[in-house]
C-alpha atoms as a PDB file:
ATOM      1  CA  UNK A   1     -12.802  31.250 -52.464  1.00  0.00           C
ATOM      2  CA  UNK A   2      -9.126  32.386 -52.267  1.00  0.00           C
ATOM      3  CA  UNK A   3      -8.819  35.418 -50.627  1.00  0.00           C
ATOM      4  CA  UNK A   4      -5.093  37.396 -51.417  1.00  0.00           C
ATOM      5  CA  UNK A   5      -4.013  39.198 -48.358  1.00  0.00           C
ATOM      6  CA  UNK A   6      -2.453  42.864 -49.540  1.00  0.00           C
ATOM      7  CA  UNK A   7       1.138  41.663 -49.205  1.00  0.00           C
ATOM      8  CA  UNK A   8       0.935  39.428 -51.684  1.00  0.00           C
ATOM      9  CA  UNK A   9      -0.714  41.692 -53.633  1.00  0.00           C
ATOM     10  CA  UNK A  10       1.725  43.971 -53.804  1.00  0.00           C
ATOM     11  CA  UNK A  11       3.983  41.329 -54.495  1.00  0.00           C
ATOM     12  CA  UNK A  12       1.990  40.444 -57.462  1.00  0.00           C
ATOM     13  CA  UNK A  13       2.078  43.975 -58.845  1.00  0.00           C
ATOM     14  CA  UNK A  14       5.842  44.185 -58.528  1.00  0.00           C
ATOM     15  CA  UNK A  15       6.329  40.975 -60.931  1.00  0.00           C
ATOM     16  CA  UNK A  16       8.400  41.538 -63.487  1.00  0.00           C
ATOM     17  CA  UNK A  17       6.701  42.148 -66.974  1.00  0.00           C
ATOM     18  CA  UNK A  18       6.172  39.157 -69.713  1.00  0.00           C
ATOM     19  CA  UNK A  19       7.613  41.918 -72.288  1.00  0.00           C
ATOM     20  CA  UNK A  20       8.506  45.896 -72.833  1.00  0.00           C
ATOM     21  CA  UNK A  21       7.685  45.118 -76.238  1.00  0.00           C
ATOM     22  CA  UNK A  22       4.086  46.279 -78.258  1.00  0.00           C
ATOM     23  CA  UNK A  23       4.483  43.667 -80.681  1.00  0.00           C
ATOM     24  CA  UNK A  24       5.661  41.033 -78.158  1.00  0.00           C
ATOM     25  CA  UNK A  25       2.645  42.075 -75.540  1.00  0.00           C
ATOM     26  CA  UNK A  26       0.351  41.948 -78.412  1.00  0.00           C
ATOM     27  CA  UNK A  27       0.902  38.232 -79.245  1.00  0.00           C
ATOM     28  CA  UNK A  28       0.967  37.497 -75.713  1.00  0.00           C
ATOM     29  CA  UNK A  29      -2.595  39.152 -75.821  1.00  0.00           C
ATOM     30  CA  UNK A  30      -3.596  37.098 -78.907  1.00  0.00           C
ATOM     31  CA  UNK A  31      -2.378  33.895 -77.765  1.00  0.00           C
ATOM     32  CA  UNK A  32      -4.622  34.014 -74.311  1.00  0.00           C
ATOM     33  CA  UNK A  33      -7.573  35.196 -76.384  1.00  0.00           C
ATOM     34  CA  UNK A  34      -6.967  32.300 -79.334  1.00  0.00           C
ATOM     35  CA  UNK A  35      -6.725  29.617 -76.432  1.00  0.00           C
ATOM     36  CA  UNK A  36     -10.244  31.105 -74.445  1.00  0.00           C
ATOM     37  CA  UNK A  37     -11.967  31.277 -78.052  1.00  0.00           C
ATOM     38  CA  UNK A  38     -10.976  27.351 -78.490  1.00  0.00           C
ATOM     39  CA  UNK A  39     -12.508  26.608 -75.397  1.00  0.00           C
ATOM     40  CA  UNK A  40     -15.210  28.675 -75.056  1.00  0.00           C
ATOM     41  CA  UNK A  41     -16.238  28.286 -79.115  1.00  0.00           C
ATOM     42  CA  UNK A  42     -19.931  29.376 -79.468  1.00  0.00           C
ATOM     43  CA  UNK A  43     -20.355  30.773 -76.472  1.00  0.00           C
ATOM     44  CA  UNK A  44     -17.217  33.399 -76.797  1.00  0.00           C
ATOM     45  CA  UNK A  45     -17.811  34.207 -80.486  1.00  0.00           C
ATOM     46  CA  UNK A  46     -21.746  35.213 -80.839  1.00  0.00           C
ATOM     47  CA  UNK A  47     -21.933  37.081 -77.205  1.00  0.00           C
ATOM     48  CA  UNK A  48     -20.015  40.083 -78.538  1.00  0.00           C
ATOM     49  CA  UNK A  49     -20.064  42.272 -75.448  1.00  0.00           C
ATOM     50  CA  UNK A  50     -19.393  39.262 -73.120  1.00  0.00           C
ATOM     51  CA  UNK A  51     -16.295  38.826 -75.800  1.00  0.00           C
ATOM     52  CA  UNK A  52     -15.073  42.806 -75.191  1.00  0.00           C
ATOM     53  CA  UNK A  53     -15.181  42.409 -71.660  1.00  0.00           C
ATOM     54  CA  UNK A  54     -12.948  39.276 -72.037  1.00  0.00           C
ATOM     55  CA  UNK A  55     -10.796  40.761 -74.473  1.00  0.00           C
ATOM     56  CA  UNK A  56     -10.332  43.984 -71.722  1.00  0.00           C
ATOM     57  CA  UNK A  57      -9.526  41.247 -68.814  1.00  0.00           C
ATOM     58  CA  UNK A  58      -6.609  39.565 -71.154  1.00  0.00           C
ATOM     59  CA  UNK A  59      -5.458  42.777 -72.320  1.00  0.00           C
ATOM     60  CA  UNK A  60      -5.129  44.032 -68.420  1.00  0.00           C
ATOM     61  CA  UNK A  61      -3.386  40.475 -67.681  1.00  0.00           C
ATOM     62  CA  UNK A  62      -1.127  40.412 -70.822  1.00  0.00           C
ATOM     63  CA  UNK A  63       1.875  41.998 -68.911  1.00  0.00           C
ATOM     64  CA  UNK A  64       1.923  39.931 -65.302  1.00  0.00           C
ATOM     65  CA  UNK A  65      -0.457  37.341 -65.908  1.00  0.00           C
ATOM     66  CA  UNK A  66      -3.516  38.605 -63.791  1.00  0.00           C
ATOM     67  CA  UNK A  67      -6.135  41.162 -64.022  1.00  0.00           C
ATOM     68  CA  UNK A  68      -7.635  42.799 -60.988  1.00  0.00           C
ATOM     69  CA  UNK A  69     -10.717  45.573 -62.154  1.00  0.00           C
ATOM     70  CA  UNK A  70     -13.873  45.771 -60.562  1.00  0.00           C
ATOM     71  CA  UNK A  71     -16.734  45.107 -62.184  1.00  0.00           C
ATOM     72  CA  UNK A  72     -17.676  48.686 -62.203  1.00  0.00           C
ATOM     73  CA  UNK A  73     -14.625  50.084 -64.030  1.00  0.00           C
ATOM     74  CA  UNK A  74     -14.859  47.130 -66.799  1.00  0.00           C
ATOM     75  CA  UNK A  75     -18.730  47.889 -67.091  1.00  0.00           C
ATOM     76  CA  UNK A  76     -18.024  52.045 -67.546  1.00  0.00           C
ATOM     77  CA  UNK A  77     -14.509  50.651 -69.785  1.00  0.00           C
ATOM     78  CA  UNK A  78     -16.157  48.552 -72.085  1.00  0.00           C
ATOM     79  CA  UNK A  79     -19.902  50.517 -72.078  1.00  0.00           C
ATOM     80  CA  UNK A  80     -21.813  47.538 -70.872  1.00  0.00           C
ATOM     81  CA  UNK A  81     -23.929  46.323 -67.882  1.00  0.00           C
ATOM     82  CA  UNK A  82     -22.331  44.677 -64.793  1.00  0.00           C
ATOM     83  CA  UNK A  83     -24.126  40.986 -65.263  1.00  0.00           C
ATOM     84  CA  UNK A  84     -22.697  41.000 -69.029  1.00  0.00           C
ATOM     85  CA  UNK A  85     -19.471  41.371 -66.560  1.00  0.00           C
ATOM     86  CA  UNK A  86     -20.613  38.676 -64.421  1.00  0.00           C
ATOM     87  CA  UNK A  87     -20.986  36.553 -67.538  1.00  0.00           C
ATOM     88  CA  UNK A  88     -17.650  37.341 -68.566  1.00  0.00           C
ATOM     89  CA  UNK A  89     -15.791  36.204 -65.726  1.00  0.00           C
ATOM     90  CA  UNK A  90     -18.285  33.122 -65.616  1.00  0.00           C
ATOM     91  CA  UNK A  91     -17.018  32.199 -68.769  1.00  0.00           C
ATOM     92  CA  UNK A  92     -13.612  32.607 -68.277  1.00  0.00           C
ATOM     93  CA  UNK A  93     -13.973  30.401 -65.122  1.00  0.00           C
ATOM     94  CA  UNK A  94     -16.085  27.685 -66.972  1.00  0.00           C
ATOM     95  CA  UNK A  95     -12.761  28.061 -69.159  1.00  0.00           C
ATOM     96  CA  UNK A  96     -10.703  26.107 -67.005  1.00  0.00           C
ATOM     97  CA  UNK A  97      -8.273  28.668 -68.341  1.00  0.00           C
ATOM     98  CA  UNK A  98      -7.967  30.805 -65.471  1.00  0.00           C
ATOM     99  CA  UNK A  99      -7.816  30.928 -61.809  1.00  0.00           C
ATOM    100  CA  UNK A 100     -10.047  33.474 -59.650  1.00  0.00           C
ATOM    101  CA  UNK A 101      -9.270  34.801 -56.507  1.00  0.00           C
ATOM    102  CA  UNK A 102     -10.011  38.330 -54.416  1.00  0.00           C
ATOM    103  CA  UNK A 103      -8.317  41.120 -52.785  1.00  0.00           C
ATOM    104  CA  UNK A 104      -8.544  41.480 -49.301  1.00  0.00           C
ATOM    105  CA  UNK A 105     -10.453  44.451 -48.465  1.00  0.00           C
ATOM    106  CA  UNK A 106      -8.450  46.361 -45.660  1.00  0.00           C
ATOM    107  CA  UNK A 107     -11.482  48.152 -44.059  1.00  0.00           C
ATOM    108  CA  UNK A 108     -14.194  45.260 -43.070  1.00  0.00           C
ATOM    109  CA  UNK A 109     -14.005  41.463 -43.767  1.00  0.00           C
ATOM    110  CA  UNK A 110     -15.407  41.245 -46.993  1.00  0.00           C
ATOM    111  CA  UNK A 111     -13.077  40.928 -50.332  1.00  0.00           C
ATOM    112  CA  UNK A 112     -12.792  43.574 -53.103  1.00  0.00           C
ATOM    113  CA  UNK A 113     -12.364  42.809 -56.152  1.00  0.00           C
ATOM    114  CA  UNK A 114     -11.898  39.497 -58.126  1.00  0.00           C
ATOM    115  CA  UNK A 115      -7.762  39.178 -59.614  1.00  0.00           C
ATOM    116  CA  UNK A 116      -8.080  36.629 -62.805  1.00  0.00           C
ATOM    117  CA  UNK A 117      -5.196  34.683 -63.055  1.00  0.00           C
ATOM    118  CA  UNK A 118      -4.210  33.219 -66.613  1.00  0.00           C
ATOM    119  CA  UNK A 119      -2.957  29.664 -66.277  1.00  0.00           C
ATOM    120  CA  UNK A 120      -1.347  29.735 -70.054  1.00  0.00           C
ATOM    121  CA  UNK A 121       0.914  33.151 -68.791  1.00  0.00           C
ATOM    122  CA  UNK A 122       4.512  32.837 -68.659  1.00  0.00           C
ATOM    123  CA  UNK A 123       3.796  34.038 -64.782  1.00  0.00           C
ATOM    124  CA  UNK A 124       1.344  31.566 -63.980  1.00  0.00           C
ATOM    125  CA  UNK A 125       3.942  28.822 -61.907  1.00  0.00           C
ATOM    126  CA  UNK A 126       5.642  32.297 -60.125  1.00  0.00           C
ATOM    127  CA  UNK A 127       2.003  33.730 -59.350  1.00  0.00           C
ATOM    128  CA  UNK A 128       0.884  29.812 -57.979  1.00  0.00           C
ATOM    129  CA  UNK A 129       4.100  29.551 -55.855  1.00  0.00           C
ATOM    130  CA  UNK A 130       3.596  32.971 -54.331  1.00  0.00           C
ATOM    131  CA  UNK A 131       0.064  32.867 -53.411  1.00  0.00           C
ATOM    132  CA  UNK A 132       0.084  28.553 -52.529  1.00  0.00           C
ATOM    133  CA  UNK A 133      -2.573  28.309 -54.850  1.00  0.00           C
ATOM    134  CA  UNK A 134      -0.910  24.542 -56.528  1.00  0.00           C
ATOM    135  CA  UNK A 135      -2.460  22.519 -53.737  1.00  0.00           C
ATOM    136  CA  UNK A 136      -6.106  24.019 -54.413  1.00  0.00           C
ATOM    137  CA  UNK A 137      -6.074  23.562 -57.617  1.00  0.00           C
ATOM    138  CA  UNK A 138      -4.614  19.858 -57.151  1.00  0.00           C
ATOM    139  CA  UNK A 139      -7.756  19.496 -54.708  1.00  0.00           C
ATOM    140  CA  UNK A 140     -10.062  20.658 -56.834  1.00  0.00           C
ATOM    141  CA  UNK A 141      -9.302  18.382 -59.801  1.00  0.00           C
ATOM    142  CA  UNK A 142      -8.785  15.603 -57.892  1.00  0.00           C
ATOM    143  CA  UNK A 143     -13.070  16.378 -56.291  1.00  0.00           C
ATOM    144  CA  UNK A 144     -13.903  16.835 -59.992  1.00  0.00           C
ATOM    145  CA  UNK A 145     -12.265  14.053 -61.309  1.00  0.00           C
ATOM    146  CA  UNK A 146     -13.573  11.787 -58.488  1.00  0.00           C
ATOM    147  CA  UNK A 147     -16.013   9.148 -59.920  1.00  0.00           C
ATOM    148  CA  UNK A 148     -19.093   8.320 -57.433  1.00  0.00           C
ATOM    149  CA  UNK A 149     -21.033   5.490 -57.462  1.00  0.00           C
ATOM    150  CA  UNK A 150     -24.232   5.656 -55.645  1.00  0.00           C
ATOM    151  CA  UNK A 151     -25.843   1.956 -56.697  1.00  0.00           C
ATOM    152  CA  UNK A 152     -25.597  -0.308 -59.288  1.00  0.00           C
ATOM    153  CA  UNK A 153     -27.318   0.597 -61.665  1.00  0.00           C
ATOM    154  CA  UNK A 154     -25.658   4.270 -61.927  1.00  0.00           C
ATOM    155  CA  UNK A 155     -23.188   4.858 -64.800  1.00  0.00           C
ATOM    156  CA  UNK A 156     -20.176   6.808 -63.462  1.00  0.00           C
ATOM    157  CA  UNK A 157     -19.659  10.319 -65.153  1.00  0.00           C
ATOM    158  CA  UNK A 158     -16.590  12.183 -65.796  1.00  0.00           C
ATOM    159  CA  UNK A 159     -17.140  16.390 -65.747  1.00  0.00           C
ATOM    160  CA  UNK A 160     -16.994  17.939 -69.083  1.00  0.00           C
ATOM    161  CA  UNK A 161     -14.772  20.072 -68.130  1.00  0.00           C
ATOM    162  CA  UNK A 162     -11.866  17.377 -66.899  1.00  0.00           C
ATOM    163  CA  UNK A 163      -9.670  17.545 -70.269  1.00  0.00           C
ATOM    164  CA  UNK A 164      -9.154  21.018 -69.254  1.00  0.00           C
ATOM    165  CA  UNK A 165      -6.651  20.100 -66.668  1.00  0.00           C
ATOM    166  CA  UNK A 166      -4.010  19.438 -69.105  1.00  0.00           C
ATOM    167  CA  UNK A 167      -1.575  18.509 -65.926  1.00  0.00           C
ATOM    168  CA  UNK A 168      -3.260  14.890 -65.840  1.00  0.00           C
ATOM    169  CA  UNK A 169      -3.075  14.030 -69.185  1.00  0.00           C
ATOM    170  CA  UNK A 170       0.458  15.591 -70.832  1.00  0.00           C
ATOM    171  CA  UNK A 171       3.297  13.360 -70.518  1.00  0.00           C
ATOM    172  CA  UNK A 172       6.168  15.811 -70.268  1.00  0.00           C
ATOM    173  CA  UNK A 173       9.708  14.769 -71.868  1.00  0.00           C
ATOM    174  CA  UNK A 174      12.615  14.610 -69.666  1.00  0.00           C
ATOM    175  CA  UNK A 175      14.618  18.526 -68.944  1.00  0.00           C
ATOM    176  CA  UNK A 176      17.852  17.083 -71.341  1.00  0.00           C
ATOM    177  CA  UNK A 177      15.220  16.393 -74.199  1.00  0.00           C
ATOM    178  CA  UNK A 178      13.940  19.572 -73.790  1.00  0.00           C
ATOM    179  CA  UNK A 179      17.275  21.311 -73.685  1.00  0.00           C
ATOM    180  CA  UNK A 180      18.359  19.518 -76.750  1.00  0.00           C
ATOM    181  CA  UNK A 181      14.880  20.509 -78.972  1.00  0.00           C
ATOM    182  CA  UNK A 182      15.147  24.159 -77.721  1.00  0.00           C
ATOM    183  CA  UNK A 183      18.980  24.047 -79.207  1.00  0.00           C
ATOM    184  CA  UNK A 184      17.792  22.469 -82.362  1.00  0.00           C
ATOM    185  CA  UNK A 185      15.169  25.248 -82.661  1.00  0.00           C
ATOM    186  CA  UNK A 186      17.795  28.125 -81.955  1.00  0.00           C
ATOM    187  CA  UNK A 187      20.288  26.594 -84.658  1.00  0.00           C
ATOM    188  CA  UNK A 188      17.324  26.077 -86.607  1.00  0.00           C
ATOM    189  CA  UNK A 189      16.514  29.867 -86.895  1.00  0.00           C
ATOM    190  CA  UNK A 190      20.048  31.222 -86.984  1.00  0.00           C
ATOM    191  CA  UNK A 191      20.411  29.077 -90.007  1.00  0.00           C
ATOM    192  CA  UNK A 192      16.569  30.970 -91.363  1.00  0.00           C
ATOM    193  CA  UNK A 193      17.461  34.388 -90.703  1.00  0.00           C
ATOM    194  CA  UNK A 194      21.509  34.445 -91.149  1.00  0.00           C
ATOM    195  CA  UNK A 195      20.949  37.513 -88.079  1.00  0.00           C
ATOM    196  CA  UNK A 196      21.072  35.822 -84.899  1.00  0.00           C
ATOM    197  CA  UNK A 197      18.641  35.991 -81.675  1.00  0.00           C
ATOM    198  CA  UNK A 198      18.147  39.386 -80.559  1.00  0.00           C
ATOM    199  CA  UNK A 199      16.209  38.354 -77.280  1.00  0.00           C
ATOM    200  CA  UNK A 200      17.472  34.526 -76.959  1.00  0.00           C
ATOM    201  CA  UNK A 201      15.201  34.146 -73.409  1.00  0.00           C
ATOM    202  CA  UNK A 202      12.375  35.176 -75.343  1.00  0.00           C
ATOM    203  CA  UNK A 203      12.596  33.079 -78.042  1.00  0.00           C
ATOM    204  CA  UNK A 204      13.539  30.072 -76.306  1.00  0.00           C
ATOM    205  CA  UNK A 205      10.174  31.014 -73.897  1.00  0.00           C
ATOM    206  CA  UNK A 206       8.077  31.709 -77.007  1.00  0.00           C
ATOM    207  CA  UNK A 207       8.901  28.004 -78.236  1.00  0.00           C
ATOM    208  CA  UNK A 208       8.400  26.087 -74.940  1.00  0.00           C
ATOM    209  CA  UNK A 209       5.397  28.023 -74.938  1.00  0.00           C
ATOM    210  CA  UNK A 210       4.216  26.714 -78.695  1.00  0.00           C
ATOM    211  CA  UNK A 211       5.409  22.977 -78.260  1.00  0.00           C
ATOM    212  CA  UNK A 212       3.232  23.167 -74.512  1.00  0.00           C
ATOM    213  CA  UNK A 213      -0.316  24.784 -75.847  1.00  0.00           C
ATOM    214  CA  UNK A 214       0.516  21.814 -79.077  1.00  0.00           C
ATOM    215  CA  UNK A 215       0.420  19.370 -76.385  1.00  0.00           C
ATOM    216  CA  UNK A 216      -2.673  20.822 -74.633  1.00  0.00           C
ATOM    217  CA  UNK A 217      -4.346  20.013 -77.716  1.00  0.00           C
ATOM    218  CA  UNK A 218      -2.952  16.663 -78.267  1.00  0.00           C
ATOM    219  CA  UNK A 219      -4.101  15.687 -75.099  1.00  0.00           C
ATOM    220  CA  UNK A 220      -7.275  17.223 -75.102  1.00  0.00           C
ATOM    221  CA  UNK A 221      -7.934  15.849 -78.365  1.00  0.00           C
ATOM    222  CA  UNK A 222      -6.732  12.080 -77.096  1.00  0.00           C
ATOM    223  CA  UNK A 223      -8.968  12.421 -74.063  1.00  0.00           C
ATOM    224  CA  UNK A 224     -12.489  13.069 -76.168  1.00  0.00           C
ATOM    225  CA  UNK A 225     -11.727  10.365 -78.044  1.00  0.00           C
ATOM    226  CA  UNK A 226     -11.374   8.075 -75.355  1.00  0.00           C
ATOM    227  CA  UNK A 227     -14.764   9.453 -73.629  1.00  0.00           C
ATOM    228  CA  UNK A 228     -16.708   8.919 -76.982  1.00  0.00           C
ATOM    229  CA  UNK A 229     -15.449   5.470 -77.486  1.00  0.00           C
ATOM    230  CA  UNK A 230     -16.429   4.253 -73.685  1.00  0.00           C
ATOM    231  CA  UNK A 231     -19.961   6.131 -74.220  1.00  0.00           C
ATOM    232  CA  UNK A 232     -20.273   4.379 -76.969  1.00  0.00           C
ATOM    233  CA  UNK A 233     -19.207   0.962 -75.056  1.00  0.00           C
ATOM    234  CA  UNK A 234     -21.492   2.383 -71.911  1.00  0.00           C
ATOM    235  CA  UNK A 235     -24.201   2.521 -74.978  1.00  0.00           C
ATOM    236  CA  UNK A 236     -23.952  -0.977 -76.215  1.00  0.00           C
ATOM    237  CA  UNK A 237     -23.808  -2.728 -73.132  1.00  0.00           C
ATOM    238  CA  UNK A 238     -26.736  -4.391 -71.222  1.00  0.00           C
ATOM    239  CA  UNK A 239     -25.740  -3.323 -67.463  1.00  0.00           C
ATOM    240  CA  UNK A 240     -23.329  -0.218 -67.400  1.00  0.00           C
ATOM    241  CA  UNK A 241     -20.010  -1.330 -65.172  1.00  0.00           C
ATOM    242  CA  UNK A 242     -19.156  -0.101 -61.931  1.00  0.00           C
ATOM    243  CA  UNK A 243     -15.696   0.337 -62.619  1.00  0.00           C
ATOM    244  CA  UNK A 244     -14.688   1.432 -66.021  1.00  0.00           C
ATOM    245  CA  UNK A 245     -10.912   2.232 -67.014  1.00  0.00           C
ATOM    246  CA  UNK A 246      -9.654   4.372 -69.869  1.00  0.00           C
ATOM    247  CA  UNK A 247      -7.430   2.251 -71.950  1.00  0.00           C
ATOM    248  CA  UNK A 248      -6.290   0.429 -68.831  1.00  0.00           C
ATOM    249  CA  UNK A 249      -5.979   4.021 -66.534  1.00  0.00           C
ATOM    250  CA  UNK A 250      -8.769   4.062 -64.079  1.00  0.00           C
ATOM    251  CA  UNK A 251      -9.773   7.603 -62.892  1.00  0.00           C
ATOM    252  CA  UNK A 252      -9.264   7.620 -58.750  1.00  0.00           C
END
């Protein structure tokens, strides 16, 4: 459990804002909520208060990237009970889509209350660097990922939740391909609208952003398709193998 001294706290709540803009906030808003709905499918859509208490988190986080109420003030906010709050944030854990951590609470040596970090924010790498949080999260995928083998005749498993960790499985282009595509797309839409760019660092964000969640799916989808087709291998074969690779990458 990462505990967030105060000072960094504070230095969270000083972060500068994704946008000053309704409109802009609001699609930043939408785009979190599209991305947990993907993830969370059946389990986000039919629990409709777990769903407003989800929806009350993002909206909190839409500006800096993290959301810090108590379970309390979400219960009396969204007019539900505090374990449909608990089942919120278990969701949006089981996600993959955020990171969890707690205040520090100044007067005994317990922790206040939880701050849900988005991992999908524009503020995510700033909020990471500040509070050192990149190595746990290495250390945790790298204990998830980790395939045991207790005898023989036990078939190795890979979490459910391991395409999640998009790091591990997006090949990012080089920073001069990037710069080139972003210039394409600018030229691109001065040639649409005939105006110009009123907010050029927004736009150019708002595209990175686009071409990265694509690529989250891309790889997502690539890695269930390699899972199904070595189940179906693990299936057909008389004595499941010890060591099993994914088209020639071995998980280790």
């Amino acid at each position: 459990m990462k505990v967030i001294a105060n000072e960094y706290f504070n230095v969270l709540l000083n972060l500068e804002k994704a946008s000053d803009y309704i409109r802009e906030r609001q699609n930043i808003k939408y785009s979190l909520l599209d991305s947990i709905a993907h993830v969370l499918g059946r389990s986000y859509r039919k629990a409709k208060k777990v769903a407003a208490v989800i929806d009350e988190i993002t909206y909190k986080a839409t500006d800096r990237g993290f959301s810090f109420n108590g379970r309390q003030t979400l219960a009396e906010k969204v007019g539900v009970s505090l374990p449909t709050v608990d089942r919120a944030v278990k969701l949006l854990k089981d996600s993959g889509l955020v990171y969890v951590g707690y205040r520090e609470n100044p007067h005994s040596n317990g922790v206040k209350t939880p701050v849900i970090i988005f991992k999908e924010h524009t503020n995510y790498k700033q909020i990471a660097s500040i509070l050192k949080i990149n190595e746990e999260v290495v250390d945790k995928v790298e204990k998830d990922e980790t395939l045991r083998e207790s005898s023989v005749t036990d078939v190795k498993k890979v979490p459910t939740n391991t395409y999640l960790k998009q790091e591990k499985y997006i090949i990012y282009p080089s920073f001069d391909k990037i710069v080139d595509y972003v210039s394409l797309k600018v030229s691109d839409a001065l040639k649409k609208n005939g105006k110009g760019i009123s907010f050029l660092s927004s736009y150019i964000d708002k595209t990175i952003s686009a071409e990265d969640k694509k690529a989250y799916h891309k790889a997502k989808k690539a890695y269930h398709k390699r899972l199904d087709l070595h189940r179906q291998k693990l299936n057909n074969a008389d004595v499941p193998s010890p060591g099993w690779l994914f088209n020639g990458q071995a998980f280790s």
